[in-house]
Protein backbone atom coordinates (compact mmCIF):
# COMPACT_ATOMS: atom_id res chain seq x y z
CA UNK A 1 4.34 9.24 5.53
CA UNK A 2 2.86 9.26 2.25
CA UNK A 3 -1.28 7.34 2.51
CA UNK A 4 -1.30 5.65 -0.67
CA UNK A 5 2.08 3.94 0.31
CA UNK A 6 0.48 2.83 4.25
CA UNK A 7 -0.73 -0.33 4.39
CA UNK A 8 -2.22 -2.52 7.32
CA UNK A 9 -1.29 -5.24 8.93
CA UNK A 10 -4.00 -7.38 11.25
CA UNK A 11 -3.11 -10.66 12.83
CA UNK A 12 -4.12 -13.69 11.69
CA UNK A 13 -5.38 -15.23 14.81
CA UNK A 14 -7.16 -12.48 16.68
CA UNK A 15 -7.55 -10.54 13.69
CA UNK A 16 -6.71 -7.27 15.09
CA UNK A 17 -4.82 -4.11 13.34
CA UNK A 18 -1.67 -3.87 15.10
CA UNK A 19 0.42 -2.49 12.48
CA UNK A 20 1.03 0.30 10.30
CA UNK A 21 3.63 0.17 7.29
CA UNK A 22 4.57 1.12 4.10
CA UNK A 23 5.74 -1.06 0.53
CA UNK A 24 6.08 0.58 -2.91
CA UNK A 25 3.07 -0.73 -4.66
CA UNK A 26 4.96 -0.62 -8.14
CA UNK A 27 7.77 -3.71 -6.92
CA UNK A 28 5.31 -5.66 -4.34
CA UNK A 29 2.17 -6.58 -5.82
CA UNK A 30 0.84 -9.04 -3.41
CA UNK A 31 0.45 -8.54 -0.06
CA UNK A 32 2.46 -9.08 2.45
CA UNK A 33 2.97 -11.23 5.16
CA UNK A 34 5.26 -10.82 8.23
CA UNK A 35 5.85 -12.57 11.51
CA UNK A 36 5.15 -9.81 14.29
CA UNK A 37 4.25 -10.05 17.87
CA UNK A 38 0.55 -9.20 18.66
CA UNK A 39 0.43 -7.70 21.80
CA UNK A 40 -3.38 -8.96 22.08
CA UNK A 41 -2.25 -13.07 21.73
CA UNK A 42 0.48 -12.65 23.53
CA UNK A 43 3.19 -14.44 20.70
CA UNK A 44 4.54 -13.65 17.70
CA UNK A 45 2.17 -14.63 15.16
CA UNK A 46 1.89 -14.00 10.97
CA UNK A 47 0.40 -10.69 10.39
CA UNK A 48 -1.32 -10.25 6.73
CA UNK A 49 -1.44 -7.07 5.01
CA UNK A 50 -5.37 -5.73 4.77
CA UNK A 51 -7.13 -2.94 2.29
């Protein structure tokens, strides 16, 4: 995978980096937000994309 196209995603609640994706930076220009399960809470909780 490409690094300027990885982003990070850290949960909201525990605020932890649990996830590693990519977006196309040209289409999406604000960050994302999905609904993941953190494996530190224990649920699925709304993970925020970070710098």
């Amino acid at each position: 995978m490409s690094q300027d196209n990885m982003i990070k995603l850290e949960c909201v609640e525990c605020k932890r980096i649990n996830y590693f994706s990519r977006k196309n930076k040209k289409t999406l220009k604000n960050r994302l937000e999905i609904k993941k399960h953190c494996k530190h809470c224990k649920k699925h909780t709304v993970h925020k994309e970070t710098k």
